[in-house]
Protein backbone atom coordinates (compact mmCIF):
# COMPACT_ATOMS: atom_id res chain seq x y z
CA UNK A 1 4.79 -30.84 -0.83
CA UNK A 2 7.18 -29.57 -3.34
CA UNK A 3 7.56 -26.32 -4.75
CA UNK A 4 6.21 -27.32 -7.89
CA UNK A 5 2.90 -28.67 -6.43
CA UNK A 6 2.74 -25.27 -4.45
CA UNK A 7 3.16 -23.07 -8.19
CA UNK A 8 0.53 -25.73 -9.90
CA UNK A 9 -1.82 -25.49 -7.04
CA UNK A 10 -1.90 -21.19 -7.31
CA UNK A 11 -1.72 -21.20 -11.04
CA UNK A 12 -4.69 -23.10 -10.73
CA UNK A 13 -6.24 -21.12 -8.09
CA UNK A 14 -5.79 -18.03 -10.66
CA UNK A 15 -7.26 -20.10 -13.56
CA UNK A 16 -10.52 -21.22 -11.10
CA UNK A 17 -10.89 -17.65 -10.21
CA UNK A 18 -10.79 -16.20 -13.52
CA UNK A 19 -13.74 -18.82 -14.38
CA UNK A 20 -15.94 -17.95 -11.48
CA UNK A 21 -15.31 -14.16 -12.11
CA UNK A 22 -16.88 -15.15 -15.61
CA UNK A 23 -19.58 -17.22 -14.91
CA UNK A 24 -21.40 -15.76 -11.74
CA UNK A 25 -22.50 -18.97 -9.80
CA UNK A 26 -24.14 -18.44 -6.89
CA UNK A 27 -21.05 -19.07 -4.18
CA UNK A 28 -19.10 -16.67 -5.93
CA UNK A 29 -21.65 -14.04 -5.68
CA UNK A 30 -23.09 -14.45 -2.21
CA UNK A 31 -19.31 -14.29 -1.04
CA UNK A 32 -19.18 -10.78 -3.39
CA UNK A 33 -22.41 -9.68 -1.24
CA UNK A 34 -20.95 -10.65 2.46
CA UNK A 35 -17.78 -8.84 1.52
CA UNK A 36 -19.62 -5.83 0.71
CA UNK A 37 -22.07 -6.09 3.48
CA UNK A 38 -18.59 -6.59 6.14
CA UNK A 39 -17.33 -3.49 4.44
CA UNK A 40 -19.67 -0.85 2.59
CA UNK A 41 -16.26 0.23 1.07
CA UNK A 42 -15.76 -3.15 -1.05
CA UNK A 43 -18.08 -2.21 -3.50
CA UNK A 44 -18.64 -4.93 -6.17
CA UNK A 45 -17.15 -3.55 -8.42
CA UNK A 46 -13.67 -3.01 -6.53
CA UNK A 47 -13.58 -6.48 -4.93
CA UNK A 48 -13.42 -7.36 -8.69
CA UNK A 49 -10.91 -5.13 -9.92
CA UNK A 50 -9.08 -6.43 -6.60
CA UNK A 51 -9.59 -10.21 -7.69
CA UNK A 52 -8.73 -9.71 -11.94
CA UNK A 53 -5.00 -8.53 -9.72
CA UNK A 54 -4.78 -11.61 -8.10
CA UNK A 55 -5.90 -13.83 -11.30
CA UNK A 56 -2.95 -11.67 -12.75
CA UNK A 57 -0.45 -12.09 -10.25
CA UNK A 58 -1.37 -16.17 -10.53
CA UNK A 59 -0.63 -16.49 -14.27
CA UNK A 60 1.43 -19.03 -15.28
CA UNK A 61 4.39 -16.50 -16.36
CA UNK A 62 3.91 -13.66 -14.47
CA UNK A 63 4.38 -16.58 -11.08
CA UNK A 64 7.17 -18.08 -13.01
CA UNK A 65 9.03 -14.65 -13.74
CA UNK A 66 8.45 -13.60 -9.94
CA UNK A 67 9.58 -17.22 -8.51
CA UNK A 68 12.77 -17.52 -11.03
CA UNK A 69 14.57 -14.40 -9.10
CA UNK A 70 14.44 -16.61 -5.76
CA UNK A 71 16.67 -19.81 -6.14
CA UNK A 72 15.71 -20.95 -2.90
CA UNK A 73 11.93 -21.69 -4.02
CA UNK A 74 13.41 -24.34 -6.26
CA UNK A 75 17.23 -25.67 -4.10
CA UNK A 76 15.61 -26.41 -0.80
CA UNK A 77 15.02 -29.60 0.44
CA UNK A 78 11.50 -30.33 -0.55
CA UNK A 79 10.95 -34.23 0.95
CA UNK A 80 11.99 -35.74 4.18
CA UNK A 81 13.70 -32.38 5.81
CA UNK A 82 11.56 -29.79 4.90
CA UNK A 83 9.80 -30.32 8.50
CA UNK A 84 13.17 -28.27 10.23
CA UNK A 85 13.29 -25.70 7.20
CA UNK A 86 9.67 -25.18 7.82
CA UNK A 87 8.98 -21.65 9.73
CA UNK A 88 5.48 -20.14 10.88
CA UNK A 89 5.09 -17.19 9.94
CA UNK A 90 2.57 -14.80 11.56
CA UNK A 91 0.73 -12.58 9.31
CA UNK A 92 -1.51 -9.60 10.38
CA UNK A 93 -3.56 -8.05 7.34
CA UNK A 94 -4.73 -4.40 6.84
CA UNK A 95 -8.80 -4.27 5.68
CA UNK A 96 -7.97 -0.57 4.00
CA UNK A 97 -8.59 -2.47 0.51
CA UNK A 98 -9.79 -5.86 -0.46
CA UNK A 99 -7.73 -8.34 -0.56
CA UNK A 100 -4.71 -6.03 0.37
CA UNK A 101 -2.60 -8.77 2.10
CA UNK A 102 -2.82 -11.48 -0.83
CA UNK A 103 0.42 -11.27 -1.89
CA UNK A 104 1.66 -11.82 1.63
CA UNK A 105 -0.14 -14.99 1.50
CA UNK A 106 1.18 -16.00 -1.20
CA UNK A 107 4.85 -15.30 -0.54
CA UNK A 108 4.64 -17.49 2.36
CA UNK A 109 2.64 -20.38 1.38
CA UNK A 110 4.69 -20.61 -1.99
CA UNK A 111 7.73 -20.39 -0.13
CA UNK A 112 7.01 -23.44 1.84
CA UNK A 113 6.27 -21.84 5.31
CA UNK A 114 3.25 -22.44 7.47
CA UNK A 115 1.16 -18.81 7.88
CA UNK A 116 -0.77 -18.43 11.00
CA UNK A 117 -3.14 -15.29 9.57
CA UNK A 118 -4.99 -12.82 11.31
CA UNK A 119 -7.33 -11.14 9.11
CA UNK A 120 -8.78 -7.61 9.68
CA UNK A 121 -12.18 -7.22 10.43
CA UNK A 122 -12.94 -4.98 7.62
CA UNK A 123 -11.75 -7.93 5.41
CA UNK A 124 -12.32 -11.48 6.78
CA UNK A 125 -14.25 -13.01 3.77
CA UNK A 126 -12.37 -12.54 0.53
CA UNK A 127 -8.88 -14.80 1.85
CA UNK A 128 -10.68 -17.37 3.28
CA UNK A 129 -12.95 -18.09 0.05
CA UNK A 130 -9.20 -17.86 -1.48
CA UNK A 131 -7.75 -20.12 0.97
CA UNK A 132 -10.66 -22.74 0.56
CA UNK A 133 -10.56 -22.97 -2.90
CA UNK A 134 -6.32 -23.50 -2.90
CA UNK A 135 -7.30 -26.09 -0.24
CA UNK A 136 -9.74 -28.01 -2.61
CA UNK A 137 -7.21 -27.85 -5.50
CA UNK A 138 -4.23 -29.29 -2.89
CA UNK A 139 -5.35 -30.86 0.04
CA UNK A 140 -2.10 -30.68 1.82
CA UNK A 141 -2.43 -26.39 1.89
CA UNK A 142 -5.00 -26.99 5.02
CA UNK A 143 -1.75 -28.18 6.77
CA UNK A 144 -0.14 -24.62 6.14
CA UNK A 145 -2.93 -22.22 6.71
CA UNK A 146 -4.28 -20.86 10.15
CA UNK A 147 -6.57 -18.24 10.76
CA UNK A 148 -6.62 -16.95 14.05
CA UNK A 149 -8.46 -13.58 15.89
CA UNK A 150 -5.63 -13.17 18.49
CA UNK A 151 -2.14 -14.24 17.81
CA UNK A 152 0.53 -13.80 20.53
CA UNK A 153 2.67 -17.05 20.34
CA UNK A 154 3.49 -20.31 18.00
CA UNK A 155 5.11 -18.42 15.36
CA UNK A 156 9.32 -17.98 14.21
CA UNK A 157 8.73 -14.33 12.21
CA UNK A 158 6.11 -11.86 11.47
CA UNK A 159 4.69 -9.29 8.61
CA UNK A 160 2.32 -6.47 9.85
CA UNK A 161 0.66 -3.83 7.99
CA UNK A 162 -1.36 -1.46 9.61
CA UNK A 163 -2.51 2.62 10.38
CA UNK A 164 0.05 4.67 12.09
CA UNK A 165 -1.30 3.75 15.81
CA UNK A 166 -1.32 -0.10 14.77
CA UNK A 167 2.62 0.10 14.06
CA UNK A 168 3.25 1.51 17.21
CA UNK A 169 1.48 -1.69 18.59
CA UNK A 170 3.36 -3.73 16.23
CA UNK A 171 6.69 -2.67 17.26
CA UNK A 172 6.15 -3.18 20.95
CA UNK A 173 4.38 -6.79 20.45
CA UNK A 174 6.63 -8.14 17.75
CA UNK A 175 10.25 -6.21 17.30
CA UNK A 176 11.89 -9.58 19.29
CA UNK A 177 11.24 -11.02 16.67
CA UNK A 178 12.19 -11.23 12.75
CA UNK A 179 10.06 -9.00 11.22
CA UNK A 180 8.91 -6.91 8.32
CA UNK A 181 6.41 -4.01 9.72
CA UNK A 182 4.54 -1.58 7.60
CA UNK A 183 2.38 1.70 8.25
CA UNK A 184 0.59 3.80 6.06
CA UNK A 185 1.92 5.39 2.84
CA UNK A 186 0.72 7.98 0.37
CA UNK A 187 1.55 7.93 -3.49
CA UNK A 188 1.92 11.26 -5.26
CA UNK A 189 2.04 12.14 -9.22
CA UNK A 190 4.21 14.83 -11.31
CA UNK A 191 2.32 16.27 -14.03
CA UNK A 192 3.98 18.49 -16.30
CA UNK A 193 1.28 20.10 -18.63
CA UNK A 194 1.91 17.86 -21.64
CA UNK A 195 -0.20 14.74 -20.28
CA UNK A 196 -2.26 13.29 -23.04
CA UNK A 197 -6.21 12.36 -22.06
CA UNK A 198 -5.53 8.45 -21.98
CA UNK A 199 -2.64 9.51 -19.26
CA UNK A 200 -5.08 11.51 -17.22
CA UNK A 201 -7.57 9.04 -17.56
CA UNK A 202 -5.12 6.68 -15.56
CA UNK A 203 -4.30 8.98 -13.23
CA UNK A 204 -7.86 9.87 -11.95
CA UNK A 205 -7.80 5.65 -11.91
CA UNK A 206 -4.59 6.03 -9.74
CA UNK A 207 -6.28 8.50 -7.70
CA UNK A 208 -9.74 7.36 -6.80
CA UNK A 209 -9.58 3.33 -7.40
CA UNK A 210 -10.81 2.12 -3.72
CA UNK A 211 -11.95 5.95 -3.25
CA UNK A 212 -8.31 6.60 -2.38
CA UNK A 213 -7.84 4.34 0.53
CA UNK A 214 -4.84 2.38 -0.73
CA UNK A 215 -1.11 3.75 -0.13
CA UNK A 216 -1.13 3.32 -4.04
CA UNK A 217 -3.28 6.12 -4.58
CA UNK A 218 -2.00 9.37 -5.62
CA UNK A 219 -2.67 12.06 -3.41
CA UNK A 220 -1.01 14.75 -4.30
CA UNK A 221 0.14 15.97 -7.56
CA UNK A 222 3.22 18.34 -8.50
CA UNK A 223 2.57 20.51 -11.37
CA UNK A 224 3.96 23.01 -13.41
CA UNK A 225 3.16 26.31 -12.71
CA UNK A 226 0.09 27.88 -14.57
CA UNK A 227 -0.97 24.47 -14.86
CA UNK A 228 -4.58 24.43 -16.79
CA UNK A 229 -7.28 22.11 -14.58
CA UNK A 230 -9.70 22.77 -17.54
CA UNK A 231 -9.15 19.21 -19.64
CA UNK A 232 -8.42 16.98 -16.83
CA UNK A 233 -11.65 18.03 -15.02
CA UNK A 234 -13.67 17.54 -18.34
CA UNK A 235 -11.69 13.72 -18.47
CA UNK A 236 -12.81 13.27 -14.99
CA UNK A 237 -16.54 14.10 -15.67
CA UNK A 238 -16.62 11.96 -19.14
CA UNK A 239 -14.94 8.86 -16.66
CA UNK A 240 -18.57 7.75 -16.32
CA UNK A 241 -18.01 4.55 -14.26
CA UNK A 242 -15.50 5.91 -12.09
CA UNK A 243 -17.02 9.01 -11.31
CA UNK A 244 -20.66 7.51 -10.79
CA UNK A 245 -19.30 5.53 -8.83
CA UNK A 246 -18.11 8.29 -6.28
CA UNK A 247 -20.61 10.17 -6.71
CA UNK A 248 -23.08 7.27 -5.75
CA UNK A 249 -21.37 5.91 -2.68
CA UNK A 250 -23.31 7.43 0.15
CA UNK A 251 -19.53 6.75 2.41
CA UNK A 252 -17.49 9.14 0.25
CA UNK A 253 -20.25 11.38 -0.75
CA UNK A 254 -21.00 11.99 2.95
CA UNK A 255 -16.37 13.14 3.14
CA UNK A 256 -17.09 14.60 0.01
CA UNK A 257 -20.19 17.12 1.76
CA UNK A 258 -18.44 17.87 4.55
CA UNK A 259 -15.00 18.81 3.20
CA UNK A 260 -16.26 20.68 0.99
CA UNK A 261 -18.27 22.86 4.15
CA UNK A 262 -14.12 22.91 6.06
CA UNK A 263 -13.16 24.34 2.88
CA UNK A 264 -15.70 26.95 2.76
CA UNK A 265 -14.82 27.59 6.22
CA UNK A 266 -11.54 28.11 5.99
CA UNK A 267 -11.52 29.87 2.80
CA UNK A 268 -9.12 27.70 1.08
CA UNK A 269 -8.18 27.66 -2.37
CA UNK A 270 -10.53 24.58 -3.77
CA UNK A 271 -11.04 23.26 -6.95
CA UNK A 272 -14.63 21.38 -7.04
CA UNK A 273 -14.18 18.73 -9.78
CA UNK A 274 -17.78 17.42 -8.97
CA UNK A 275 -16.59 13.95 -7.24
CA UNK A 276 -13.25 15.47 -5.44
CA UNK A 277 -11.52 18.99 -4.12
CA UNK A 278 -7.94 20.03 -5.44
CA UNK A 279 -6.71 21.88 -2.81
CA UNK A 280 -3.37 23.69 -2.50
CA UNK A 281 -1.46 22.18 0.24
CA UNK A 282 1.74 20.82 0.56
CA UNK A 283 1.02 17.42 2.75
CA UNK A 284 1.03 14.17 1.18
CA UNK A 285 -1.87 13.07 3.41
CA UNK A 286 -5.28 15.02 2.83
CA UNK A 287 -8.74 13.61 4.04
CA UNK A 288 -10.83 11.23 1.62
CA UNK A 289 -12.20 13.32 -0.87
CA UNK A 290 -9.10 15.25 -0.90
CA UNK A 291 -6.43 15.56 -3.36
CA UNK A 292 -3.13 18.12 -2.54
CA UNK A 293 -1.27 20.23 -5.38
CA UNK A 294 1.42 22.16 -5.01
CA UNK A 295 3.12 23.86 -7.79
CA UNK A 296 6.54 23.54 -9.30
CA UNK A 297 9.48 26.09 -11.01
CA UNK A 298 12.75 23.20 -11.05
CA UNK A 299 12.10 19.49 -11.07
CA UNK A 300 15.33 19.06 -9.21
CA UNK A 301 13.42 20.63 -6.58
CA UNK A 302 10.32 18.31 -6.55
CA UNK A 303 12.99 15.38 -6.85
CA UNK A 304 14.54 16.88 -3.52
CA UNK A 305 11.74 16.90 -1.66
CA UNK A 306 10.33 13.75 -2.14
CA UNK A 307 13.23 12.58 -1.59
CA UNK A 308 13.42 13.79 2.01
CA UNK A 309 10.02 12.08 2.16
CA UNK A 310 10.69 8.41 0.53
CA UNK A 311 10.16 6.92 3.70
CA UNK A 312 6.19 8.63 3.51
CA UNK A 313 5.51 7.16 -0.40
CA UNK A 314 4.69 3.96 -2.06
CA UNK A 315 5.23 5.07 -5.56
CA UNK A 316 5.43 8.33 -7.96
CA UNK A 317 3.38 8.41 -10.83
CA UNK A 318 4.85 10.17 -14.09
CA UNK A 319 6.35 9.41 -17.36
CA UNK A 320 9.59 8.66 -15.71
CA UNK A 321 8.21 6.39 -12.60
CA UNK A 322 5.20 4.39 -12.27
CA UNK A 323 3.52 4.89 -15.30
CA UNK A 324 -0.33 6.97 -15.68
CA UNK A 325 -2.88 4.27 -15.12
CA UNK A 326 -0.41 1.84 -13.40
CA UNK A 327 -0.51 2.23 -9.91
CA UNK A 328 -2.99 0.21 -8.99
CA UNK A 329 -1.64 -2.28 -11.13
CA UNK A 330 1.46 -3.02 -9.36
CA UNK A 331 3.76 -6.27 -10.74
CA UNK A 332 4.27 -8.82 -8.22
CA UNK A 333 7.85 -6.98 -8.26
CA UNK A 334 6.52 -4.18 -6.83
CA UNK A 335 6.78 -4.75 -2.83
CA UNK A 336 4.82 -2.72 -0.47
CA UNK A 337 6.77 0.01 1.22
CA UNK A 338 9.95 -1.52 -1.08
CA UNK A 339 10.69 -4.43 0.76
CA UNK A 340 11.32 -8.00 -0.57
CA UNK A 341 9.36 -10.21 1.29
CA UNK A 342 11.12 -12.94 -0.68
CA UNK A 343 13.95 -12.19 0.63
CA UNK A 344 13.07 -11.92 4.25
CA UNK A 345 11.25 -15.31 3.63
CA UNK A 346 14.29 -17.02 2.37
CA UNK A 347 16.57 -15.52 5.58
CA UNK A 348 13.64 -17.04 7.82
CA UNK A 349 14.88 -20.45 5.90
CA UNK A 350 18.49 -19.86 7.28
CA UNK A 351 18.18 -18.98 10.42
């Protein structure tokens, strides 16, 4: 199969989806339901925003743009020898959001490799609808995919993402091998007074898209000192959909209740916004329900720290970094925990 049937065959899957996100046929939603019922966090609405990402990441240009930086999609042997270029490589998905390991799935099928998948158990529905449908559009795909619950052998190279206890794991089973292994990040945001309401309407999207589960989601923001709460709280309550829909998950509500009782307890400095606490505290990594502030003087400062702590974020919302509203919209450019799984794909091709 050559690379160009592998781009057709995805720009196609992005075209099919993009129908059946439209027309609500009865396959489409009963695999929306089963999702949902796997993992009360997937509401429906989520697993859609998650799928209207992958649609975008499967447009015609945006795939072309992405695959044009990589020669070696396009110069390697593509007939008779692409049987010893040919690697497996052994993916293990997170389940934190929906569809969170797509684009690993993608950089390795597209690349020509074989992926032997295991999927988490918090998310075991979603890929394989994807994976069926690519297989109905190009036969030869069923060839290249395996899902498996255990995996321990048959594979050249493998990407893991997990929690902080699953890396540990990783690194014992898997550093023999080539590998790309990733934990858990936070994202964080630096305000500084002047935000507009369309760029604080993005960033309670960057915050609480997925309820804040994703290492895209800001939790924590730097401000300016004196900062005013008063408009972005009232942009927070107007956010109908958003906020209804934390305040109608009985999941978060039931973090919500209870941190706001370890609050009360510990008499910290909390900031109810209705659907979330601000809390002063300078950790990148507060409970669900939680977001951290911590005030500013010099930006030099806040650039300091965080850099100290690059190894702990996935991105930095502000007008100079990921922009308000954007990350949860990440290009296919934009590699989890910064690195290019292209690249490590194409070494894989060398060695």
């Amino acid at each position: 199969m050559t690379f160009q049937n592998r781009f057709s065959a995805f720009v196609k899957l992005g075209s099919s989806l993009n129908e059946q996100l439209s027309s609500e046929n009865a396959e489409f939603t009963d695999v929306l339901s089963r999702a949902n019922q796997e993992n009360p966090w997937f509401t429906e609405e989520n697993i859609r925003f998650a799928l209207r990402a992958v649609v975008s990441d499967l447009d015609e240009k945006n795939l072309n743009d992405w695959t044009l930086q990589y020669p070696f999609l396009r110069n390697a042997v593509e007939t008779q020898c692409i049987a010893s270029l040919q690697k497996t490589i052994a993916v293990i998905m997170a389940g934190n959001l929906p569809l969170v390991g797509f684009r690993d799935f993608l950089a390795v099928l597209i690349s020509g490799h074989k992926i032997l998948c295991k999927l988490s158990s918090k998310d075991s529905i979603l890929l394989k609808f994807l994976a069926e449908k690519l297989i109905q559009i190009e036969p030869k795909f069923s060839e290249l995919i395996c899902f498996e619950n255990h995996i321990t052998e048959g594979f050249d190279a493998v990407i893991a993402t997990g929690g902080s206890h699953a890396v540990g794991n990783f690194y014992e089973y898997f550093s023999k091998y080539p590998h790309i292994i990733r934990g858990h990040r936070n994202s964080c945001a630096i305000l500084d007074g002047s935000e507009n309401p369309e760029e604080l309407q993005g960033l309670f999207e960057d915050m609480f898209r997925y309820f804040g589960l994703g290492c895209r989601n800001v939790t924590k923001l730097f401000l300016p000192k004196n900062y005013d709460f008063q408009l972005f709280i009232e942009i927070v309550r107007n956010q109908k959909d958003l906020y209804q829909g934390l305040e109608q998950h009985h999941l978060y509500q039931n973090n919500f209740r209870y941190q706001k009782v370890v609050s009360a307890l510990n008499l910290r400095k909390t900031i109810d916004t209705g659907v979330f606490l601000l809390v002063e505290d300078p950790s990148l990594t507060p409970p669900i329900s939680v977001v951290h502030y911590e005030y500013y003087s010099d930006l030099t400062e806040v650039k300091q720290s965080l850099e100290a702590q690059k190894n702990h974020l996935q991105c930095i919302v502000s007008r100079n970094n990921t922009p308000f509203g954007h990350a949860q919209k990440p290009t296919l450019f934009d590699y989890a925990d910064g690195i290019d799984t292209m690249e490590f794909l194409d070494l894989q091709l060398k060695i």
